[in-house]
Structure formats: C-alpha cells, structure tokens
Protein backbone atom coordinates (compact mmCIF):
# COMPACT_ATOMS: atom_id res chain seq x y z
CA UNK A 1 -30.17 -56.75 -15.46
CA UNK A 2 -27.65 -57.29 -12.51
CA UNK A 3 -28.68 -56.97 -9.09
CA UNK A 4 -28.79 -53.39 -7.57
CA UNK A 5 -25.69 -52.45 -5.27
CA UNK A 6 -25.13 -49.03 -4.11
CA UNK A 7 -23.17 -46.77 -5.99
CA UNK A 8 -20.95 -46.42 -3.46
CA UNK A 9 -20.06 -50.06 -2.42
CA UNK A 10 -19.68 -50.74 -6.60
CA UNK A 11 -17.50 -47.77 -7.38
CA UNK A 12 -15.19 -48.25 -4.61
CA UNK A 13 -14.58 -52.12 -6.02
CA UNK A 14 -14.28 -50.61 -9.29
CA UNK A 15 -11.22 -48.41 -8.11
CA UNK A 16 -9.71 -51.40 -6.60
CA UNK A 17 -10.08 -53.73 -8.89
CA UNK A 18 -9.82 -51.35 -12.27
CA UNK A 19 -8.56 -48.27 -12.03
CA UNK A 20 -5.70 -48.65 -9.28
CA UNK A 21 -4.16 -50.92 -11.64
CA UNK A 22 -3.86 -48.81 -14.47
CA UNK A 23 -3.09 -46.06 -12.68
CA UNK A 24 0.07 -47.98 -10.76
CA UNK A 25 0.53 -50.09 -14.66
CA UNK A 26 4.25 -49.57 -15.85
CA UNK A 27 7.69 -48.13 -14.61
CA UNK A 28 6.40 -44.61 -13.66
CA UNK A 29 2.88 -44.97 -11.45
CA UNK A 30 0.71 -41.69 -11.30
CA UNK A 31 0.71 -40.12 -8.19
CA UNK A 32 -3.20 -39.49 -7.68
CA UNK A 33 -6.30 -39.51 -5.53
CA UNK A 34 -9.23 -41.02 -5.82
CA UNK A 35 -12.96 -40.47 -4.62
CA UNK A 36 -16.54 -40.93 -5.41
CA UNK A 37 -17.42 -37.08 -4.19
CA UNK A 38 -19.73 -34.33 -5.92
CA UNK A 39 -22.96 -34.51 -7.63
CA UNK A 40 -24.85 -38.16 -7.39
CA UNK A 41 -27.80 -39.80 -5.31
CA UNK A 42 -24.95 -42.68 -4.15
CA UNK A 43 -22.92 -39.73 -2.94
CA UNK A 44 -25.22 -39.40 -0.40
CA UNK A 45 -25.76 -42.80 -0.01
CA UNK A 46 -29.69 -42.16 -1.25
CA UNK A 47 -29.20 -44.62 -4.77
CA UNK A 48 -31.59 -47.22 -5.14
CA UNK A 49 -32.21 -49.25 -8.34
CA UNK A 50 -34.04 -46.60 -9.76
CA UNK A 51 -30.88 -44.57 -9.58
CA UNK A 52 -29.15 -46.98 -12.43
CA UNK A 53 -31.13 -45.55 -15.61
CA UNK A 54 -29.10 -42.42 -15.92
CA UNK A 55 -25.74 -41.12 -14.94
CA UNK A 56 -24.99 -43.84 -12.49
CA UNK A 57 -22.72 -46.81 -12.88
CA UNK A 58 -18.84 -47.71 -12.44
CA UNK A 59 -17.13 -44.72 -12.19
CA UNK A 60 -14.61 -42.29 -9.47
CA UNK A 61 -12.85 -39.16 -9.49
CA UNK A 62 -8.98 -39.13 -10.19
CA UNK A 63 -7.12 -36.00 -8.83
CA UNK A 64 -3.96 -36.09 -10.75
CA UNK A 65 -0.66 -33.49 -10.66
CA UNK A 66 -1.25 -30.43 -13.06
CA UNK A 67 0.09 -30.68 -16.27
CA UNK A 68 -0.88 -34.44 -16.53
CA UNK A 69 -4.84 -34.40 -16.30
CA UNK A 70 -5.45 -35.25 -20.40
CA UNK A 71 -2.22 -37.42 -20.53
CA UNK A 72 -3.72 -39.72 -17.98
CA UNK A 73 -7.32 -39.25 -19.24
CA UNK A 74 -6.22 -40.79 -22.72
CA UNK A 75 -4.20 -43.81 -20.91
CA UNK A 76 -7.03 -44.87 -18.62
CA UNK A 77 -9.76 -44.25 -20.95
CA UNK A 78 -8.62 -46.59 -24.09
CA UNK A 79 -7.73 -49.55 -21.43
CA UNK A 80 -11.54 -49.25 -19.32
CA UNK A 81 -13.27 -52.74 -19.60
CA UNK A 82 -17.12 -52.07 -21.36
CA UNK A 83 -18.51 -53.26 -17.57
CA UNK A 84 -17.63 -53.94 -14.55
CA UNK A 85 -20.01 -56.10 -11.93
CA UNK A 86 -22.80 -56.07 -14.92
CA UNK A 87 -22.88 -52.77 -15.42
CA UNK A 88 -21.88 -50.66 -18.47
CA UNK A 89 -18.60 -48.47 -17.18
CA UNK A 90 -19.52 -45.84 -19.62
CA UNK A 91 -23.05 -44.30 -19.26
CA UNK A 92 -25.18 -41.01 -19.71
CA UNK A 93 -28.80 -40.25 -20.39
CA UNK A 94 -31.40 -39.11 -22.81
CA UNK A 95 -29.85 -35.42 -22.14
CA UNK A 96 -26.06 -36.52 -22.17
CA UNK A 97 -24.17 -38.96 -24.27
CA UNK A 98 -22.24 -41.74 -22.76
CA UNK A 99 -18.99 -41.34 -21.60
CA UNK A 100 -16.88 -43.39 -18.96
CA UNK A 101 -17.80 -42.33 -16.07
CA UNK A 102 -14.00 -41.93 -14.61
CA UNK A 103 -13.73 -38.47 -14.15
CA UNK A 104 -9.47 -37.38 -14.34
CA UNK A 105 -8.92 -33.51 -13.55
CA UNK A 106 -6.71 -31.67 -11.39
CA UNK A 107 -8.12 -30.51 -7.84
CA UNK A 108 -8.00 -26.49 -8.41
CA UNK A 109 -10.52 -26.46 -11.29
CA UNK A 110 -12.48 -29.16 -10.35
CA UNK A 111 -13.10 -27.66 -6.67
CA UNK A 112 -13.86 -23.94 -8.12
CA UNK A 113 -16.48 -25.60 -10.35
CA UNK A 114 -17.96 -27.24 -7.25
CA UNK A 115 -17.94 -24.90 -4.69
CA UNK A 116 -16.44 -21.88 -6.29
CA UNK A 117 -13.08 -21.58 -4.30
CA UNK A 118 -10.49 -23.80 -3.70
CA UNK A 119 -10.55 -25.37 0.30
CA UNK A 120 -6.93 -25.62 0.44
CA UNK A 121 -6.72 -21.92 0.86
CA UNK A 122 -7.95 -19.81 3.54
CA UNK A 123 -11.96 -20.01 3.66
CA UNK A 124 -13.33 -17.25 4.79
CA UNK A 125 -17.16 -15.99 5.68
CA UNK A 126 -18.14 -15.29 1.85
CA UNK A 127 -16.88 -19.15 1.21
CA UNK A 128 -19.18 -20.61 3.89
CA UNK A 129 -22.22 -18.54 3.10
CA UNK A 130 -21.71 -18.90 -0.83
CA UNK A 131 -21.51 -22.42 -1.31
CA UNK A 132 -25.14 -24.42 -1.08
CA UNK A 133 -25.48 -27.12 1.40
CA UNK A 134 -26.25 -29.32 -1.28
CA UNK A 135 -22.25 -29.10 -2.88
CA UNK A 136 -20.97 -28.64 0.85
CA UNK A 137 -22.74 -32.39 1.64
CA UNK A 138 -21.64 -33.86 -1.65
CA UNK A 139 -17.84 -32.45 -1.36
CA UNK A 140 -17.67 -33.82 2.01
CA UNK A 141 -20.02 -37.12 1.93
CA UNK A 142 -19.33 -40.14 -0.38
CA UNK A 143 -15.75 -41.85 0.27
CA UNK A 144 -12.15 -40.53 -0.24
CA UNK A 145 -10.63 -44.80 -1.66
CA UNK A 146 -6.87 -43.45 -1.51
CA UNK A 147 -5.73 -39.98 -0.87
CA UNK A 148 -1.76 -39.99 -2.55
CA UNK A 149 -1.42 -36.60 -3.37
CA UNK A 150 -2.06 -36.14 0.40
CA UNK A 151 -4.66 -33.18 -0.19
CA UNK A 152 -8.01 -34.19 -0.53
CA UNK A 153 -8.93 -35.62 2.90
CA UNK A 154 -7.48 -32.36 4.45
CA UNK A 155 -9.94 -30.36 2.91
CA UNK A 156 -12.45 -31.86 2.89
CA UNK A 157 -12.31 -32.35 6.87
CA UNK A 158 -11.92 -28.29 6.48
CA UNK A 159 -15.16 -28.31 4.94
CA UNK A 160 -17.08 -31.07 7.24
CA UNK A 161 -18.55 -28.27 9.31
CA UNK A 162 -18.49 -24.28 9.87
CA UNK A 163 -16.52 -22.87 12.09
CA UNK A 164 -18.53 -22.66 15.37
CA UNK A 165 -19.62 -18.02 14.92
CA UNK A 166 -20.42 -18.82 11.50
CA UNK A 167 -22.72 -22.05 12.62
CA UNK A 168 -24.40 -19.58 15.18
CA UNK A 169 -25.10 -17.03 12.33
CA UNK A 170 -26.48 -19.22 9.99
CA UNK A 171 -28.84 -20.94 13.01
CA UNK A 172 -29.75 -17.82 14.24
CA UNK A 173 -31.31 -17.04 10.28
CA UNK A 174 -32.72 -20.07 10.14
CA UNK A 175 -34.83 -19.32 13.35
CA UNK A 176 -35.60 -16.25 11.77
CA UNK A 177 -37.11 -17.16 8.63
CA UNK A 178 -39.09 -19.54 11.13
CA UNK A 179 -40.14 -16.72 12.70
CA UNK A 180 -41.08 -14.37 10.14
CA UNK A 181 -44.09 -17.26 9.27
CA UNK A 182 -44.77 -19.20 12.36
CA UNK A 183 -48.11 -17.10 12.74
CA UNK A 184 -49.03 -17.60 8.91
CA UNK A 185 -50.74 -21.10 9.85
CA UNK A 186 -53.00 -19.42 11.90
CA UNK A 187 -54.01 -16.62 10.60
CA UNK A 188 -54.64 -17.71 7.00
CA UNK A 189 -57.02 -20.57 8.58
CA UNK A 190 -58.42 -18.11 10.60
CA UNK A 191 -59.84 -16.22 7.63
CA UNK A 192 -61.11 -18.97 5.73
CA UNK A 193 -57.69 -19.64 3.62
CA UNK A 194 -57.41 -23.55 4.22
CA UNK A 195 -54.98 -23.80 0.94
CA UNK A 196 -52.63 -21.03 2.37
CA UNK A 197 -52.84 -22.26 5.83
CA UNK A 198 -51.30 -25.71 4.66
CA UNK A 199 -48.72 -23.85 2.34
CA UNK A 200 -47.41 -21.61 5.05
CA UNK A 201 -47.17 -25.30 7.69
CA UNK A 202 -45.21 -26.70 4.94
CA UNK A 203 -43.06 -23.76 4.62
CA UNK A 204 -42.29 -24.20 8.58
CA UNK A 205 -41.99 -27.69 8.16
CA UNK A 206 -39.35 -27.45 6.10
CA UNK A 207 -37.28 -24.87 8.33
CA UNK A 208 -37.50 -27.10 10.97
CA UNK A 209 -36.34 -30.21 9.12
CA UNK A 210 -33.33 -28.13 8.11
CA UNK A 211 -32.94 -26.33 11.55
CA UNK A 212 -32.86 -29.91 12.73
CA UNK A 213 -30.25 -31.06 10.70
CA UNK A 214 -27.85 -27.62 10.94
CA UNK A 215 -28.19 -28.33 14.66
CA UNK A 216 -26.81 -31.83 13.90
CA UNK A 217 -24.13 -30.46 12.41
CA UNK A 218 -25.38 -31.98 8.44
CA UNK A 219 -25.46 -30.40 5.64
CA UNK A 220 -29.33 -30.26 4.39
CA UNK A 221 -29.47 -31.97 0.75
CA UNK A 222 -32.35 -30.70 -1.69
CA UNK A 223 -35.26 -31.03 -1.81
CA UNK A 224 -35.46 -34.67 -2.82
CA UNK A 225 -33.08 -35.91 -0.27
CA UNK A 226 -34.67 -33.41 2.28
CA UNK A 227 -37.21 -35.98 4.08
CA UNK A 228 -34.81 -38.95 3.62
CA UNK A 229 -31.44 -37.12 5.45
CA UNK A 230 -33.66 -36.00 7.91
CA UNK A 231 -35.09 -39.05 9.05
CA UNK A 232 -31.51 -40.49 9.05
CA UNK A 233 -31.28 -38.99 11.93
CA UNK A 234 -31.48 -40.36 15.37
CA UNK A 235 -33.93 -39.65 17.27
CA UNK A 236 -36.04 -37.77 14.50
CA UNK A 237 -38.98 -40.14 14.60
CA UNK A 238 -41.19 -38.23 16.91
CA UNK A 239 -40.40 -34.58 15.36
CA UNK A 240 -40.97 -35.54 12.21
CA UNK A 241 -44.44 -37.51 13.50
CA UNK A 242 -45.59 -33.97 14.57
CA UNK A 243 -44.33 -32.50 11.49
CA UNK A 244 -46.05 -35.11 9.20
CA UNK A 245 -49.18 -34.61 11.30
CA UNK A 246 -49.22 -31.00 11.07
CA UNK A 247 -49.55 -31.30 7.11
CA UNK A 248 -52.36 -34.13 7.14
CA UNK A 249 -54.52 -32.22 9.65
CA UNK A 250 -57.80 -30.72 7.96
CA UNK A 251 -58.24 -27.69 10.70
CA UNK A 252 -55.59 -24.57 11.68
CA UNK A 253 -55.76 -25.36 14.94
CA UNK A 254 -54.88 -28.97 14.77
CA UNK A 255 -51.78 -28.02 12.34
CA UNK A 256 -51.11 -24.81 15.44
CA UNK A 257 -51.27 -28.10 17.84
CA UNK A 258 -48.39 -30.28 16.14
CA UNK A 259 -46.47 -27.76 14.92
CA UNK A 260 -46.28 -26.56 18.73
CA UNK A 261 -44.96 -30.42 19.60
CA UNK A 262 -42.21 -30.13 17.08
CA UNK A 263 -41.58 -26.58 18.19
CA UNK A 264 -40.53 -27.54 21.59
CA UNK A 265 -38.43 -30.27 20.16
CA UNK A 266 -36.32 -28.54 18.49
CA UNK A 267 -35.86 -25.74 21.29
CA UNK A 268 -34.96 -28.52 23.48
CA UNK A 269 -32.28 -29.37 21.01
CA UNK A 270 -31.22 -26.13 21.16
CA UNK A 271 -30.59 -25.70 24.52
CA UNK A 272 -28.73 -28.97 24.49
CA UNK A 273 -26.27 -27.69 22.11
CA UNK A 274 -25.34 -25.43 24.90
CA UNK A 275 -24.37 -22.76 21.87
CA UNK A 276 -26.60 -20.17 24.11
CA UNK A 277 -27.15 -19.81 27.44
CA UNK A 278 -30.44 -21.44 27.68
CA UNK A 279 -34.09 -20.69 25.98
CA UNK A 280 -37.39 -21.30 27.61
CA UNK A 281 -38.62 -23.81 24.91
CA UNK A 282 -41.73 -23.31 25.44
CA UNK A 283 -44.75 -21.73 23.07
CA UNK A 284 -46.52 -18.59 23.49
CA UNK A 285 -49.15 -16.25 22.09
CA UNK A 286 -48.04 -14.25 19.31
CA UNK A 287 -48.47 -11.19 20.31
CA UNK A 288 -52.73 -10.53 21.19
CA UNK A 289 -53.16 -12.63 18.77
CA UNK A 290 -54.82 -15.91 19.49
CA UNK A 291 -51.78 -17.98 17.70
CA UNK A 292 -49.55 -20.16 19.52
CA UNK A 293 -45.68 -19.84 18.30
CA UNK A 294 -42.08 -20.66 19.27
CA UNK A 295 -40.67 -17.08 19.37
CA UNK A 296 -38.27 -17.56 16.56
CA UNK A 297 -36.79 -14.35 17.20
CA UNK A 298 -35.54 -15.62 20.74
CA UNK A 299 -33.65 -18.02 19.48
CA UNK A 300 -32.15 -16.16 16.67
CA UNK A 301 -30.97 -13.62 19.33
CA UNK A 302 -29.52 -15.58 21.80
CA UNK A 303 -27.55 -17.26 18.96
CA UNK A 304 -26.02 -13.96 17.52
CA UNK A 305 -25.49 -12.89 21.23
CA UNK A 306 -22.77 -16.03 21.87
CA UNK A 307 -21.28 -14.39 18.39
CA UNK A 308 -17.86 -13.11 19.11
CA UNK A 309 -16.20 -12.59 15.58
CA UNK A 310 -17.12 -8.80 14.91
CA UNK A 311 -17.29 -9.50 11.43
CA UNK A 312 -19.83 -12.17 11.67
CA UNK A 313 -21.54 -10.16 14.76
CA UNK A 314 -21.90 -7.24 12.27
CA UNK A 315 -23.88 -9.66 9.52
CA UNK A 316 -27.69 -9.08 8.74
CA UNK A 317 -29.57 -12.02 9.38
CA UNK A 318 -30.50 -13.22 5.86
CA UNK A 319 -27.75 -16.36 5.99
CA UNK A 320 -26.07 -18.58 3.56
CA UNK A 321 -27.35 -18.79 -0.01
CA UNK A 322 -30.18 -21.41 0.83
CA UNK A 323 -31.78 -19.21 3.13
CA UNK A 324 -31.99 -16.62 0.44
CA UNK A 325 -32.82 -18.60 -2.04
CA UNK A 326 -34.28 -22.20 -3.94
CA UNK A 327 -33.38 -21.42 -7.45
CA UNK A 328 -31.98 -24.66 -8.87
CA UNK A 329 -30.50 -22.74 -12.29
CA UNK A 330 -28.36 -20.52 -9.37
CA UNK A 331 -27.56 -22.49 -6.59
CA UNK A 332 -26.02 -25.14 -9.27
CA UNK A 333 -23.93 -22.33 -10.47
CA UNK A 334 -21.20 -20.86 -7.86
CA UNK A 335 -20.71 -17.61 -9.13
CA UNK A 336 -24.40 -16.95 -9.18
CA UNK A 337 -24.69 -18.79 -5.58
CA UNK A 338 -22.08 -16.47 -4.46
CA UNK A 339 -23.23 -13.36 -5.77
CA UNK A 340 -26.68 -13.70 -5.00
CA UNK A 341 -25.48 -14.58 -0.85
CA UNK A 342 -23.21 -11.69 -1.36
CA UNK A 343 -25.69 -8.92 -2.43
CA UNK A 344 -28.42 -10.48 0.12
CA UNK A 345 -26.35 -9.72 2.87
C-alpha cells in the first residue's frame, strides 16, 4: 500500500501531471476549470489514511462549455492511466462500483445538484438559508487548480460568507435555540434525570461549537467534522476545555459550572465582533429559578436589532436549514433542504 498523502495535495498533482495534458492534447485545447470541491473528507482537508478505502483516490472536477460535457468525458476517460502516485485512479465502494474518479460536467447542473441554485445568479435570502453548511463549506473549501472558463473562483468567493443582515439573522437563531435549552441542564439534574441532564449539555455544546464557528465566519461541517473544524480554530482550546468538561462531569451543577465558562467565552466573542452594540457577557439566574444561564435571548435581540434589510428584519427566528433540522436523507437533498427552511420560516 503507498504511503498516505492528503487528498488534496495528490489530486492537485494528478491535475497537473494527468489531466491538464489531455485536456490541452491536440490542435483544439478544451477551455475548462478544474477543482477538487463538493462532497469528500480531503475537501475539508479532514482525510487521513482511513479515508483511502472508499471513494477517495486520484480524481478532480472538470467544468467544461455546454454542449461538450460527454464529448470530453469519453476523450479523457479512455486515455486515464490505472494509478497515479500508487493509487488506483478509478475507485468506489461496497455501495458504488468503480469509476474514475474525474468528474466532467458543465457548472449549471452540477451547482443546482449541490446547492440547489446556480451562484452566478443573484442569491438571494431563500439561497442562503436553503443550502446546509455542510455543501456551503465543501463548495467553497478544497482548491480551485485553474479557473479558464473564468467563473468558478467568482462564485465561489460569492459564496465564502453571508452577506453581513443575513449573518446577524442566522446568529441571532443560533442564540436562540441556545436559549430555548440553556436551563434544561439544570433542571433535569435537579429532579433526579442524570441521563437527560447530560443529553440536554450536549445539545448546548453543540450550539456553541457552531455559534463559535458562525462567529468565525466558517461554515460548520457535520457532525463528524464538527469537533475537528472547531478545534481548528485559534484560540478554541480553552472553550472547548469547558465544553469537554461540562460532558465528563458526574453532577448538574458541575456541568451548570463549565458550561457558564464557555458561556462567557463566547459572549466575549460576540461583543468583539462589534455586530451589536455591546452585551454584558456575563451569566445570570434564569428567572427564580436557581439555574445559572447566558440569556440567549439577549444576544439574539441585539443581533436582529443591528438588522437593517426589512426583509430579513421581518424573518422569524427559526434560521437556515441546520437550525431546523439534522436529517441526513434531507439536508443531502436541495429541494428538500430548501423546502423544509422555506416552510419553517
């Protein structure tokens, strides 16, 4: 077995060294672009050896002129060596026979499929909030290894982040799901519920490791990639300490004590953003209740507040499709993705 090397690092050698050259073969070179973008651990740049025994090898997407998609296909398909750097250029797995793993389409159909619209034209609201964060990180992570049709690295810097009312909406939901269970902890423990009072920590948990990241301006992955992306970030270290202490604690009040740390970490991020006039960050009762929380609500009000696009202003706070739902069978589906955002809201 050849050494591991990320998916990344090996496709981009594999366009350079194998598919550029049939591509630019003969009298009449295609026109095209090239990318490893879309679905794939190395997209995100999470691949590891493990990643190799299914779907993973050799292999790019070719954005050719209409018309010419299965003309090209055909061409560069017959001439593909069997590997490339040890590894077989045509793969699958036990679901999916092999195929080579060079994708050729058009951009059109092979954005709609992703995302369900086309980022050339005008994106509006129902775009950003239809699309799953998961497609939005894949679209715009991975590597664009030459751009000739001179449309692809447009948009997908169109798509690298929302448009600054739309970021504030979809913050301002994500502190609100936070606050709709940030006394759950608490009062499940309180009555004995031990099981429930670790589910509803890891419930928060999560909202704050996404929180975290949509104030970074990334795109939260799945929930595989979830932990690694977030402690890719700098500075995450001692958040996600209180976070992974707050799940190993055996008492509600030592979960209350770390989730209150990583609370008042992420307001302080907040306020740094600057997206809001400023938020006391610090934790309070809830209510008479003796339950120390973050005031989600604050947040999420100050947030819609700084809102100045009436349309987005006018939006119930239920957010983009992943803050209505974790359905893998519909948000790996964009009509379903966008329907289901659309009727939430």
């Amino acid at each position: 077995m050849s050494a591991f090397v990320p998916g990344l690092e090996l496709c981009r050698a594999y366009y350079h060294d194998v598919l550029r050259p049939l591509l630019d073969d003969g009298s009449h070179p295609v026109p095209h672009s090239a990318a490893l973008i879309g679905p794939g651990s190395e997209v995100l740049g999470f691949d590891t050896a493990r990643s190799a025994d299914h779907d993973w090898g050799p292999r790019a997407i070719i954005f050719v002129p209409a018309g010419r998609a299965e003309e090209i296909r055909d061409r560069v398909w017959q001439r593909l060596p069997a590997e490339y750097g040890g590894f077989p250029t045509a793969f699958g797995s036990d679901m999916h026979p092999a195929k080579p793993g060079v994708t050729i389409t058009e951009f059109t159909p092979w954005a709609r499929d992703q995302l369900g619209f086309d980022p050339r034209d005008p994106i509006g609201v129902d775009d950003w909030l239809g699309v799953p964060w998961q497609r939005l990180a894949e679209f715009t992570g991975g590597d664009v290894f030459h751009d000739g049709l001179g449309e692809l690295c447009p948009a997908r810097r169109r798509l690298r982040w929302y448009p600054d009312d739309v970021w504030r909406y979809v913050l301002a939901c994500q502190w609100t799901r936070i606050a709709q269970e940030e006394s759950f902890p608490g009062r499940a423990g309180e009555v004995g519920d031990d099981l429930g009072s670790v589910l509803a920590t890891g419930r928060i948990a999560r909202d704050l490791m996404r929180l975290t990241l949509l104030m970074r301006r990334r795109y939260p992955p799945y929930t595989k990639w979830l932990g690694s992306a977030f402690n890719r970030l700098s500075g995450s270290a001692e958040l996600g300490d209180a976070l992974t202490g707050a799940l190993r604690e055996t008492t509600w009040q030592g979960r209350e004590h770390h989730l209150s740390t990583a609370y008042r970490r992420v307001a302080a991020l907040h306020n740094r953003l600057a997206l809001t006039a400023p938020v006391e960050p610090g934790t309070r009762p809830y209510h008479d209740r003796p339950f120390q929380v973050i005031g989600g609500h604050r947040f999420a009000r100050a947030l819609m507040d700084a809102v100045t696009d009436p349309a987005i202003a006018r939006l119930d706070l239920v957010g983009a499709v992943d803050q209505v739902a974790d359905n893998t069978d519909a948000l790996t589906h964009p009509r379903r993705a966008r329907n289901l955002a659309a009727a939430a809201r």
